[in-house]
Each structure stands twice: as structure tokens, then as C-alpha cells.
Protein backbone atom coordinates (compact mmCIF):
# COMPACT_ATOMS: atom_id res chain seq x y z
CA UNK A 1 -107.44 128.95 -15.01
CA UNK A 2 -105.96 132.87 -15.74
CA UNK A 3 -104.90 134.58 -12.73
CA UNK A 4 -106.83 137.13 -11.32
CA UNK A 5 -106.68 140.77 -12.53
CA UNK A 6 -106.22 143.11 -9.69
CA UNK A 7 -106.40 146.34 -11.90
CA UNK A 8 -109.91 147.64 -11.48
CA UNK A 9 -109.45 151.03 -13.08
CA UNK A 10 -112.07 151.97 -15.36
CA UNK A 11 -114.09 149.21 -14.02
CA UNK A 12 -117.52 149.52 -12.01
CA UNK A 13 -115.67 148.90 -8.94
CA UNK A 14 -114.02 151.84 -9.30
CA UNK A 15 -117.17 153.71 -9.72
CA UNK A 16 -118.87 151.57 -6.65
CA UNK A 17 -116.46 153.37 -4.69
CA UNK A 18 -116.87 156.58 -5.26
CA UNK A 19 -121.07 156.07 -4.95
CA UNK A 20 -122.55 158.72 -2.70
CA UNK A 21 -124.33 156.49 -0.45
CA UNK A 22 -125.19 159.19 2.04
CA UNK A 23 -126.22 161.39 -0.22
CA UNK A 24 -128.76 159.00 -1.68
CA UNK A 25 -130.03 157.76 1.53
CA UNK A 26 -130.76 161.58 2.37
CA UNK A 27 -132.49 162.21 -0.61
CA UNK A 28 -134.36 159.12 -0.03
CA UNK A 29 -135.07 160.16 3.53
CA UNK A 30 -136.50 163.49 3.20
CA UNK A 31 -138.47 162.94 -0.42
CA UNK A 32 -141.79 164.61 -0.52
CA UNK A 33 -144.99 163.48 -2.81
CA UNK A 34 -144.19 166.44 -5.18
CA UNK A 35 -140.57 164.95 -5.33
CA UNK A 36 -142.02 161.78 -7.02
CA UNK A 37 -144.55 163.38 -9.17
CA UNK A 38 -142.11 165.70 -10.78
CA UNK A 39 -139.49 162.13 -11.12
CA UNK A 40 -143.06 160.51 -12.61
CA UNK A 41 -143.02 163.65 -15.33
CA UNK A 42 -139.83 162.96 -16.56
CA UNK A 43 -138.26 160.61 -19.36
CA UNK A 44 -134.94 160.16 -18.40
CA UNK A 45 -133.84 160.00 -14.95
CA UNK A 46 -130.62 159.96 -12.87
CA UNK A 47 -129.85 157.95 -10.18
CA UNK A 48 -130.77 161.01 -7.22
CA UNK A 49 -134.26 160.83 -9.04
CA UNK A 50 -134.19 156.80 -8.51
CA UNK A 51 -133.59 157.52 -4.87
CA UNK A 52 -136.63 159.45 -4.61
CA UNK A 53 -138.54 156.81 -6.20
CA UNK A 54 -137.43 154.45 -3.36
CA UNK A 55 -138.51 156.28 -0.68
CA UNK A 56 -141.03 156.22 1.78
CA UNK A 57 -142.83 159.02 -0.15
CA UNK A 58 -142.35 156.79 -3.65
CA UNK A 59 -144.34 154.02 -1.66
CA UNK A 60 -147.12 155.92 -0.90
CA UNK A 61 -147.66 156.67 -4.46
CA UNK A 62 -147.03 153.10 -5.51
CA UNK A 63 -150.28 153.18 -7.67
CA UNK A 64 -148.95 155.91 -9.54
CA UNK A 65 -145.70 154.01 -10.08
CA UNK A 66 -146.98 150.72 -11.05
CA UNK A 67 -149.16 152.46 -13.39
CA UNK A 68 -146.00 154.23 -15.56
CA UNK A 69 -144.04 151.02 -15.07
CA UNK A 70 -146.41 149.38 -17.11
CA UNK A 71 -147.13 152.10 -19.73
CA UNK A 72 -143.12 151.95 -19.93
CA UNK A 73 -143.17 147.90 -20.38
CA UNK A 74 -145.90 147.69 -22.50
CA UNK A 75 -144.03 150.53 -25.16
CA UNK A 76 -140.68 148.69 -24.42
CA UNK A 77 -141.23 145.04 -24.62
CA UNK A 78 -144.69 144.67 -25.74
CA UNK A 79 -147.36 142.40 -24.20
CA UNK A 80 -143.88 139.56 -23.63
CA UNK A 81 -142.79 137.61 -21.20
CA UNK A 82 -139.96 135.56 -21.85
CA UNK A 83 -140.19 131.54 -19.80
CA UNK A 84 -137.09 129.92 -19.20
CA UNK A 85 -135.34 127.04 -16.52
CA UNK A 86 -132.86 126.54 -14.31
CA UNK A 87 -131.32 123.40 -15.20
CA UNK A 88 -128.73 122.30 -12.14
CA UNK A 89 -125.49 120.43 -12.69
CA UNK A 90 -124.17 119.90 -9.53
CA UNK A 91 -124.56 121.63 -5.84
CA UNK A 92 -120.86 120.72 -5.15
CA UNK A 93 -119.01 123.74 -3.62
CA UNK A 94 -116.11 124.83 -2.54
CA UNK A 95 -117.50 128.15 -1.22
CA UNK A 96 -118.55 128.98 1.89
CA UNK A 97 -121.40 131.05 1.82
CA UNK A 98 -123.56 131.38 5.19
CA UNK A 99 -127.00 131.96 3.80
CA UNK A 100 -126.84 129.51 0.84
CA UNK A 101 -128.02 125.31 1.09
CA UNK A 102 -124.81 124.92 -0.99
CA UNK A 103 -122.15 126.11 0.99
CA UNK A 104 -119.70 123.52 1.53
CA UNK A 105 -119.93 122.95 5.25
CA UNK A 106 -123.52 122.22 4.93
CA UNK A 107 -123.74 118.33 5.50
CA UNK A 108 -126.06 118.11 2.37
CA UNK A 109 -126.49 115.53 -0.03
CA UNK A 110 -124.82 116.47 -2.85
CA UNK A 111 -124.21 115.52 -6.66
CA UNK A 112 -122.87 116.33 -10.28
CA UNK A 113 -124.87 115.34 -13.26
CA UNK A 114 -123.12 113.29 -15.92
CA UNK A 115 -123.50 115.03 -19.50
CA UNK A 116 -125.91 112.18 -20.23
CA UNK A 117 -128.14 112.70 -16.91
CA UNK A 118 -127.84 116.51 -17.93
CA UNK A 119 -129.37 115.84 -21.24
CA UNK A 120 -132.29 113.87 -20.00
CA UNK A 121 -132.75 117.02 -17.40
CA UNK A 122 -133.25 118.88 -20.54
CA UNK A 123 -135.37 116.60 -22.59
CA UNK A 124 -137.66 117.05 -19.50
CA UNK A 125 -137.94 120.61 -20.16
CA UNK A 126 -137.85 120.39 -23.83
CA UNK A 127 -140.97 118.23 -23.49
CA UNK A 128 -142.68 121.25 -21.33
CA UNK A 129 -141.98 123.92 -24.10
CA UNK A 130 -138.94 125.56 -22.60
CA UNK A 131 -136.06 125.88 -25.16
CA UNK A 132 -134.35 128.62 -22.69
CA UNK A 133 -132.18 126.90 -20.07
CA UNK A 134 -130.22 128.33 -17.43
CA UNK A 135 -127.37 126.09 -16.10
CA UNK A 136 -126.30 126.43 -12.45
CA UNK A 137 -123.63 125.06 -10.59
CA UNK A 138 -122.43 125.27 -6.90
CA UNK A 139 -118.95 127.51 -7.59
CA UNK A 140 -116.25 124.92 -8.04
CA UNK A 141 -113.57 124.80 -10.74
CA UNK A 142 -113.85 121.35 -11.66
CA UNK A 143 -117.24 122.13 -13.90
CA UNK A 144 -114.76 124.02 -16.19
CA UNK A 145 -111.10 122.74 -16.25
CA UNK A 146 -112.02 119.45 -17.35
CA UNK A 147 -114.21 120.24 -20.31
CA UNK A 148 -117.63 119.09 -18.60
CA UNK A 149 -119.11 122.69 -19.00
CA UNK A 150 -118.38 122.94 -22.78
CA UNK A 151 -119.58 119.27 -23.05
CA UNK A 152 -122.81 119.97 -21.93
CA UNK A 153 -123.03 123.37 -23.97
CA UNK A 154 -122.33 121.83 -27.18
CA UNK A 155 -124.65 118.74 -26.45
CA UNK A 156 -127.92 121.12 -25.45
CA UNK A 157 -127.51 123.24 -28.14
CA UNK A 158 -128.37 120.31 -30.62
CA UNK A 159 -132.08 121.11 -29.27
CA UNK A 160 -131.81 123.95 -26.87
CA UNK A 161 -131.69 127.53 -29.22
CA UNK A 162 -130.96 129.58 -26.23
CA UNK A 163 -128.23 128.39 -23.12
CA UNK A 164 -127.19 130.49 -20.54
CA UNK A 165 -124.75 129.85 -17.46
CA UNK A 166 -124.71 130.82 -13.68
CA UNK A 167 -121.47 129.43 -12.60
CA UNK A 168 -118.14 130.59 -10.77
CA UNK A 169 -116.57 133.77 -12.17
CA UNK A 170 -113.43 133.51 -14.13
CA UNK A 171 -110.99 135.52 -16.22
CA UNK A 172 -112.68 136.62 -20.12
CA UNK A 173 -110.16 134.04 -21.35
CA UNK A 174 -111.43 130.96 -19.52
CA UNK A 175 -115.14 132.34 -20.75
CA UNK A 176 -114.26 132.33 -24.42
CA UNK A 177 -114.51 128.72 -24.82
CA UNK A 178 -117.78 128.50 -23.25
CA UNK A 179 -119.37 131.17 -25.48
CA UNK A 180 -117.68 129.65 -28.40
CA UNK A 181 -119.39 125.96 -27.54
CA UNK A 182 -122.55 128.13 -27.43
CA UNK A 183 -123.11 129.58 -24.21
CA UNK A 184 -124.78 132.92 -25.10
CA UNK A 185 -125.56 134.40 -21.59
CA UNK A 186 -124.07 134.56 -18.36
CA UNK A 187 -125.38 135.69 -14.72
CA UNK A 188 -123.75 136.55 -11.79
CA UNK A 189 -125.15 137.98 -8.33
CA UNK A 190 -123.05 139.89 -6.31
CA UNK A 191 -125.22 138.77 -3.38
CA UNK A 192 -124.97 141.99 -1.11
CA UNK A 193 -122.86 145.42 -2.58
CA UNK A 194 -122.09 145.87 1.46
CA UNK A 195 -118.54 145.06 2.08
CA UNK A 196 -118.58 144.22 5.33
CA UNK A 197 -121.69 142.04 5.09
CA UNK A 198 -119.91 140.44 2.00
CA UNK A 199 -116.87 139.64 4.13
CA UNK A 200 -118.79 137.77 7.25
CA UNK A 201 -121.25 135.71 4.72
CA UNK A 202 -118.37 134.73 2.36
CA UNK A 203 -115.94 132.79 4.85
CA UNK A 204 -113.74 130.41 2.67
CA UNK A 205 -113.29 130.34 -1.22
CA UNK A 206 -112.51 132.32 -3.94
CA UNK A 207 -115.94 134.13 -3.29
CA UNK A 208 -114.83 136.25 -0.48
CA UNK A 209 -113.27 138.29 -3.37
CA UNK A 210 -115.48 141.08 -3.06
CA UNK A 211 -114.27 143.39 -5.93
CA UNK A 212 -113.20 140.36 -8.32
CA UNK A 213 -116.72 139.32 -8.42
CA UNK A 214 -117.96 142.34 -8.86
CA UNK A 215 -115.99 143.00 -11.93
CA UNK A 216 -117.15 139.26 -13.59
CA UNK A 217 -119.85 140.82 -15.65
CA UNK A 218 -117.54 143.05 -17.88
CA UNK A 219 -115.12 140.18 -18.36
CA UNK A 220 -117.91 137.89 -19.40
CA UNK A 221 -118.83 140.76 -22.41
CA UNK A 222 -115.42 140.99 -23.02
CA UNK A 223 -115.62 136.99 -23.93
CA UNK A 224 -118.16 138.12 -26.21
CA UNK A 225 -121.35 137.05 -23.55
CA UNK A 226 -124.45 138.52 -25.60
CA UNK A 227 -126.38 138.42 -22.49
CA UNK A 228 -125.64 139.11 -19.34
CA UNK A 229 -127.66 138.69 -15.73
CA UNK A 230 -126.76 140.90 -12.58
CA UNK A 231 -129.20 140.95 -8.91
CA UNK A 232 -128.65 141.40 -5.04
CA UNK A 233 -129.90 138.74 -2.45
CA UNK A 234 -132.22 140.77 -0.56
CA UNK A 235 -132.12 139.76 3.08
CA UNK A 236 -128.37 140.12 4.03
CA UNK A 237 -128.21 144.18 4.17
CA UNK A 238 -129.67 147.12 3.75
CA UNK A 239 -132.66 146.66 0.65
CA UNK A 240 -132.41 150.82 -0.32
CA UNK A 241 -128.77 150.70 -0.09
CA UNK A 242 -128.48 147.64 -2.34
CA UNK A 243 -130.98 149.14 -4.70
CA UNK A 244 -128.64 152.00 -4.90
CA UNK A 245 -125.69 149.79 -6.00
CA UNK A 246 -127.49 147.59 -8.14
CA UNK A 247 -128.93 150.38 -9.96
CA UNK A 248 -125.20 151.32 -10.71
CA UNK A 249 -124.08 149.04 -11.23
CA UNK A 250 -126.96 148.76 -14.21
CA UNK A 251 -126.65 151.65 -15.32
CA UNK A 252 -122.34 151.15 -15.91
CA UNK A 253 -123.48 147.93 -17.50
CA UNK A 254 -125.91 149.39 -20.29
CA UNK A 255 -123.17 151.74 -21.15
CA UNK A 256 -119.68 149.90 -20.67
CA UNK A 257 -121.72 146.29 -22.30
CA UNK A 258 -123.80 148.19 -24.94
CA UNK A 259 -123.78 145.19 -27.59
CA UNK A 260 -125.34 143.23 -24.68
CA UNK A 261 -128.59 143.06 -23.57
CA UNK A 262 -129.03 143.34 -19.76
CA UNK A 263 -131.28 141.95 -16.76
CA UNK A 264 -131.50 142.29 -13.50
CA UNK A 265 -133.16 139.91 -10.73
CA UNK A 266 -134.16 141.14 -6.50
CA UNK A 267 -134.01 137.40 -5.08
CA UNK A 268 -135.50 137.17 -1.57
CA UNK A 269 -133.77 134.94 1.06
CA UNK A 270 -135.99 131.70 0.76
CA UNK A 271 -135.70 128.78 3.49
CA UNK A 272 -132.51 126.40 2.47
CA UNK A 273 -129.83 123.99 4.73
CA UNK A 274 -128.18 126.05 7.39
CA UNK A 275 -131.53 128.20 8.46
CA UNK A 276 -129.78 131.04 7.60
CA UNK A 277 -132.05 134.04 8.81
CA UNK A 278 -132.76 137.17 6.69
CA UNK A 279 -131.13 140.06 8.48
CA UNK A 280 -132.59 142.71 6.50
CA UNK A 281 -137.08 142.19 5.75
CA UNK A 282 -138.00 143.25 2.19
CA UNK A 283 -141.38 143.38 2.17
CA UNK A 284 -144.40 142.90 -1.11
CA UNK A 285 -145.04 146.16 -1.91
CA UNK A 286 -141.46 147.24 -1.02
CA UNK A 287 -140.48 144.90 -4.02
CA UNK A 288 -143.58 145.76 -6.24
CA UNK A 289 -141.85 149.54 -5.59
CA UNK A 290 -138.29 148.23 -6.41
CA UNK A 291 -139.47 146.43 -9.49
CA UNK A 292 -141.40 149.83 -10.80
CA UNK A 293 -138.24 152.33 -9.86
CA UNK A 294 -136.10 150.55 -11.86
CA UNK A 295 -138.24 150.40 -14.86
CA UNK A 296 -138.74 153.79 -14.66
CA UNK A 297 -135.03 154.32 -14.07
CA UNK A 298 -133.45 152.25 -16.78
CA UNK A 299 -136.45 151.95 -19.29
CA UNK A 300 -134.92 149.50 -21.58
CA UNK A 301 -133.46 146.75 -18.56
CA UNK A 302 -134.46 143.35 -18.76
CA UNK A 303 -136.22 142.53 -15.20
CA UNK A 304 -136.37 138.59 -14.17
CA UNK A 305 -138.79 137.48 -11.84
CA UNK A 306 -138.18 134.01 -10.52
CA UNK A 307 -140.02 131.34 -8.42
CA UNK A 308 -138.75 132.42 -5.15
CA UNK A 309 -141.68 134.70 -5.14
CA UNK A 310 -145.41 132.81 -4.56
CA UNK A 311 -147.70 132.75 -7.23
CA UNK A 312 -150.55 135.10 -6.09
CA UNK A 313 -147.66 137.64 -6.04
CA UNK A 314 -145.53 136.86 -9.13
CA UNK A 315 -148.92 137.11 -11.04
CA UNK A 316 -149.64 140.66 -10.16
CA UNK A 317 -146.41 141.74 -10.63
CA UNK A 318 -145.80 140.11 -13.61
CA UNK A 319 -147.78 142.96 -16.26
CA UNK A 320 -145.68 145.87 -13.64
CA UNK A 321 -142.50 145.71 -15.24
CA UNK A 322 -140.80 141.33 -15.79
CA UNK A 323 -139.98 140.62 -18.74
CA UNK A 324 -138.25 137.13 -18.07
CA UNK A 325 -140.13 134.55 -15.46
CA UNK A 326 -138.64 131.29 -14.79
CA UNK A 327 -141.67 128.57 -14.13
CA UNK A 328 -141.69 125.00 -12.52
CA UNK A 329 -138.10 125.75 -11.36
CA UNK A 330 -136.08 122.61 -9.22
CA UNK A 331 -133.10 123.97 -7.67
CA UNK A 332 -131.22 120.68 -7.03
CA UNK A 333 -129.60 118.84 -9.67
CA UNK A 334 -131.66 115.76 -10.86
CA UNK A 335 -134.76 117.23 -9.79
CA UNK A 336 -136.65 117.24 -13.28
CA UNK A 337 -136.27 113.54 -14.31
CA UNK A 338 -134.69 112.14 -10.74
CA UNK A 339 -131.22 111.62 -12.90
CA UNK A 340 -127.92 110.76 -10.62
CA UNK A 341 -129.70 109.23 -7.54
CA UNK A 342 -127.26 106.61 -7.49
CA UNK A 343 -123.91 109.10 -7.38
CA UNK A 344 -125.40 110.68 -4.93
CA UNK A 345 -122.60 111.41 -1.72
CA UNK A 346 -122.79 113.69 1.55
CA UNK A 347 -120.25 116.28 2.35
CA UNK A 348 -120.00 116.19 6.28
CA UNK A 349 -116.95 118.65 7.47
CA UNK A 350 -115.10 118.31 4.65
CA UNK A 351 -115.14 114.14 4.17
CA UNK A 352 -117.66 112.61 1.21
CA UNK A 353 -119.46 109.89 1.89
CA UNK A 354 -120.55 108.10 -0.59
CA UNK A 355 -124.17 107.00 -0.35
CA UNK A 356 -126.23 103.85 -1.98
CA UNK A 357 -130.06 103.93 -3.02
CA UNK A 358 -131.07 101.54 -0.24
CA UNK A 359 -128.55 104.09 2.61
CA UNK A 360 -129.49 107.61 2.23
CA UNK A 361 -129.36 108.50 5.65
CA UNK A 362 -132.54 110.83 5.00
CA UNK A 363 -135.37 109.78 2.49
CA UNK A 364 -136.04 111.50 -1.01
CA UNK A 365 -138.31 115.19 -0.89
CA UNK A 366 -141.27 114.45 -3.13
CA UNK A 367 -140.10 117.70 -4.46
CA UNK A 368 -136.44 116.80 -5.17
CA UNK A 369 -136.79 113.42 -7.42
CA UNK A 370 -133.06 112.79 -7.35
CA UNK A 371 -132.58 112.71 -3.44
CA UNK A 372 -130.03 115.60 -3.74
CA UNK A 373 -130.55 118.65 -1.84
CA UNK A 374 -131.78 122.03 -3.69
CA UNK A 375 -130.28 125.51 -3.05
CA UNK A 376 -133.59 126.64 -1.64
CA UNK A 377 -136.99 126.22 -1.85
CA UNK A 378 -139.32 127.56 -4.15
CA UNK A 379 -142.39 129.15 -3.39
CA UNK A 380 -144.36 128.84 -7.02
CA UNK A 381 -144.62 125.36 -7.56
CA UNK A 382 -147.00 125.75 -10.51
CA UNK A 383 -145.93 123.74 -13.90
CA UNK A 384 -144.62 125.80 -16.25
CA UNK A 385 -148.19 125.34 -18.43
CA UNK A 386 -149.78 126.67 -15.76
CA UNK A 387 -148.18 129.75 -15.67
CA UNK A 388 -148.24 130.19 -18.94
CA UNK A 389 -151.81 129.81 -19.50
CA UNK A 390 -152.24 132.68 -17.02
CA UNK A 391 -149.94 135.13 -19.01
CA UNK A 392 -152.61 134.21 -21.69
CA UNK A 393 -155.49 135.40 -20.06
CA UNK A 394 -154.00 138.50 -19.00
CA UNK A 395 -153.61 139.53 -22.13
CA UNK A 396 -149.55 138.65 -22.34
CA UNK A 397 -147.81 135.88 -24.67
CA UNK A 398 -145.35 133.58 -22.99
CA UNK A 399 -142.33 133.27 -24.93
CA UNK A 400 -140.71 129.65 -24.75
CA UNK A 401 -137.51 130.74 -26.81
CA UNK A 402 -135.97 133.75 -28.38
CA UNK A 403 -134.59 132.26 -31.96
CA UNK A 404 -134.12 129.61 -34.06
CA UNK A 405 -131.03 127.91 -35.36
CA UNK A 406 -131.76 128.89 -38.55
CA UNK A 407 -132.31 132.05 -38.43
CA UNK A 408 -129.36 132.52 -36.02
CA UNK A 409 -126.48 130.91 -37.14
């Protein structure tokens, strides 16, 4: 792997530090009614506008913003939402993260997918309609230095047009392989923009870099990423305060990664090992008002909208402002075809045990096929039909892939 580079000048970090956070949250503070009509009447907005948008008087109109984030969707994107999976590898880690079911002092029953039990994940999904996957991975170099990640690339994109990864950030270098084996998109989460926060939640690994991550999405377009994926875990800090970076941090993006196309995601905290407690409540209509602002803000950003969120709400927001919508999502690996049972070992203080079949020491989740344990749980469990047969009768078409291989190669 490169070595890290410690030279953030020019880089969003070095315009995340000069944010005027208090500035913002006054705006935000003392924002009238008029204040968000007159933000309403304009096209293009800065981020002081964004902050009034946010506000207490921005929720109070949130009629009035729902109904321009749609007009600005609809003459953006069209009637489109774009399906896709996550597709999990492995929930090894060698992070420790307090608020994720991965971290690696969770005594969780973990396991990595062989290439072959990763295919027959995918053949699963194939068989649903989905020819966008998302692979995840718990953050640990092995997936990379030994040529598994590439493997599986390659091997997917025999049948799967569109792959993108959520993995451990590297150096642009160490991506370049990846996007040449086929990888075309990359997401990161910075988790929380609040440095202190960052630095009790991120106790061991090479996470607890705050600004290194922070920089990953640049690198990844500098390896020639033609997608790439950004979001804040809502539920460790602050929501308005993290709305303020991650608009930002956006905005930089769209400019610095112009031949890219951008999203952005607002995960909630959802239940997962550890009981990690959200210290910060973000509440419906406070993300229904997050989800318009930033349409309204950055017009032409992609907005994902995953199944963390129930279904009664994911299907009122989705005709607001998503344009991407995962749908019958497992978070563990194995979970779509019960693949890898039998590798299957716990991590208990920093020993592996390896586990049979006939001796898991707790019995297989309906939920999870393979036994292993998921990041969290998920709070749409409709099949991915399902979901796309309501798009259809709200007027929307579900998009199961974005190209074909011959048109795009």
C-alpha cells in the first residue's frame, strides 16, 4: 500500500477548516419565513441560503420545499430512480468503530466470501433484475493487497454492467487497479465532520485518521473513479452542523471532481452489535427537510436513499428529491444465497474462533441466511420487485442498470 499523503493543501480539508460554522448556525437560528421564501425564489444558491433552508423556519414551510424539490427532480432527472445492491464481502475489520456491528471488538460472527461464493451472491441479484452492485467490506487491507478485490471486479463484470466499491480508503495509486479491473464508482462516508466526535467513535485503526479520510474522495477521481458516493451517519453529532459540512463538502466535490458524477446519502443510526445509542435524534420530517435543501442547494447531486429508512417513509420521499434507492438490501456477507456458512469464525477480543455448522454458538437470523452477522439492520425488508412495482404506480420508472457493455466499452 502507498503511504499516506499528509499535504492537504488545496484539498477540501483545507476548506473544512476554514467553514464558518457559527456563522451558519446563526443564520440558521434566527431565519424568518420571508428568509426561505426569498431562498425558494432563487436558482442558484450559496451555502448561507442552504442554512436558512435548514432551519426551524425552513421546516415550517416544508410543503413549500418538498414541492420545488420535486419540480427541481422531475426537470433534472426525469420521472428515474435508479435500483441497485449492496453485495457484502466480508465484515472482517480491523477498525474500531463504536457505533458500527463491524467493529473489531464486537464478538460477532464474522466471514469473507470466496470469489466463487461472491459470484453466486450476485447471480442472486442478477436473477432479481439488479445489474448495479455495490460491494462492501469491513475496512481491512487484506481485501486489496492480495488481489481478491480485483478478482471479484473482473469476474462480476462478465454480467454485472455497473460495479461500485465501499471499502477502506487508500492512496489514488492503490485505486487505479481497481478502476482498471472495472470498478467504476466508489463511496466513502466520513461518518460525522465533528472532530472530536470522530476521535472518541474511531478508537483503533487507520480510521481514526480524521483528515485522511476525508480527503479519499478526490484521490479516488484522481484514479479515474467516474462515480463517486459521499454521506454523514446521522446520530453521532450535531444533524445541522453535519448538513453544513456535507453540503461542502458537495459542493468542493462538483467542482474539484467535475468529470464525475456525484451522490450523497443521510444514513440514520439503525440497531447493530454493540447497542450503540444515537447521541444526536434526526427526526422524519427533519430528513424529508434535509433531503429537499440539498436539492434545492446543489440541483444537479445525485441523492441515495437506502433501506435503513422503513418503507411507508422511503415511499413518500422517494418522488421529493432520490434518485438512487437500494431495495431488498442484506448487510452481512452471504446473506442473499446463504454462501460461506461453513468459514464462518467469531472474533472474541482479538482471538478467531473458528466455528462448524453443527457449533455456532448462536443459531442462524432468518434474515441473515449465511449465519454471519450484518452491519445493521434494515428497516425495508420489501423484495426489490416490490419496490419497484410501487415506483410504477407512482408514475416513476425503476432503473435496474445504467449501460450496456456494448454501448460502453
Amino acid at each position: 500500500m502507498t503511504e499516506n499523503r499528509t499535504d492537504y493543501r488545496n484539498s477540501f480539508v483545507e476548506v473544512f477548516n476554514n467553514l464558518p460554522f457559527e456563522r451558519l448556525r446563526e443564520i440558521a437560528s434566527r431565519a424568518t419565513e420571508a428568509d426561505v421564501r426569498r431562498c425558494l425564489s432563487r436558482d442558484a444558491l450559496r451555502i448561507e441560503d442552504f442554512a436558512c433552508l435548514i432551519s426551524d423556519a425552513g421546516e415550517r414551510m416544508l410543503d413549500q420545499l418538498c414541492a420545488r424539490s420535486m419540480q427541481l427532480t422531475r426537470r433534472r432527472f426525469g420521472r428515474v430512480i435508479r435500483l441497485f445492491a449492496p453485495l457484502y464481502l466480508s465484515n472482517e475489520c480491523i477498525n474500531n468503530c463504536k457505533y458500527c456491528g463491524f467493529s473489531r471488538d464486537n464478538p460477532i460472527l464474522r466471514l469473507t466470501l470466496s470469489v466463487e461464493e461472491v459470484l453466486a451472491e450476485a447471480r442472486v441479484l442478477h436473477e432479481q433484475g439488479f445489474r448495479n452492485i455495490l460491494l462492501v467490506s469491513g475496512e481491512h487491507p487484506k481485501f486489496v493487497t492480495n488481489g481478491y478485490m480485483e478478482e471479484c471486479i473482473r469476474k462480476l463484470r462478465e454480467f454485472i454492467p455497473t460495479v461500485a466499491l465501499e471499502i477502506g480508503p487508500m492512496e489514488s495509486p492503490d485505486y487505479e487497479p481497481l478502476v482498471r479491473a472495472g470498478a467504476e464508482g466508489l463511496v466513502v462516508y466520513q461518518e460525522t465532520y465533528d472532530r472530536p466526535t470522530y476521535r472518541e467513535m474511531h478508537t483503533a485503526g487507520p480510521k481514526k485518521d480524521f483528515d485522511w479520510r476525508l480527503a479519499t474522495p478526490e484521490r479516488a477521481y484522481d484514479a479515474g473513479f467516474r462515480r463517486l458516493g459521499i454521506g454523514a451517519l446521522f446520530g453521532l453529532a450535531d444533524w445541522q452542523s453535519e448538513a453544513f459540512s456535507l453540503a461542502a463538502h458537495s459542493h468542493f466535490l462538483l467542482n474539484r471532481c467535475w468529470k464525475s458524477s456525484l451522490t450523497v446519502s443521510f444514513p440514520r443510526l439503525r440497531p447493530c452489535a454493540g447497542d450503540f445509542q444515537p447521541r444526536h435524534i434526526l427526526s422524519d420530517r427533519k430528513l424529508v427537510q434535509l433531503v429537499a435543501a440539498f436539492r434545492m442547494f446543489l440541483p444537479d447531486l445525485g441523492i441515495v436513499l437506502s433501506t435503513r429508512e422503513p418503507s411507508q417513509l422511503r415511499d413518500g420521499l422517494m418522488p421529493l428529491g432520490i434518485t438512487h434507492a437500494s431495495a431488498g438490501s442484506h448487510t452481512e456477507p452471504g446473506g442473499y444465497s446463504g454462501a460461506g456458512r461453513q468459514n464462518l469464525h467469531q472474533t472474541v477480543r482479538g482471538r478467531q474462533l473458528a466455528l462448524s455448522h453443527e457449533n455456532d454458538p448462536a443459531p442462524a437470523d432468518p434474515g441473515h441466511p449465511s449465519g454471519a452477522t450484518g452491519q445493521f439492520d434494515i428497516a425495508d425488508h420489501r423484495a426489490p420487485g416490490e419496490v419497484a412495482r410501487f415506483l410504477q404506480t407512482i408514475g416513476y420508472e425503476p432503473v435496474w442498470k445504467d449501460w450496456d457493455f456494448a454501448l460502453g466499452e
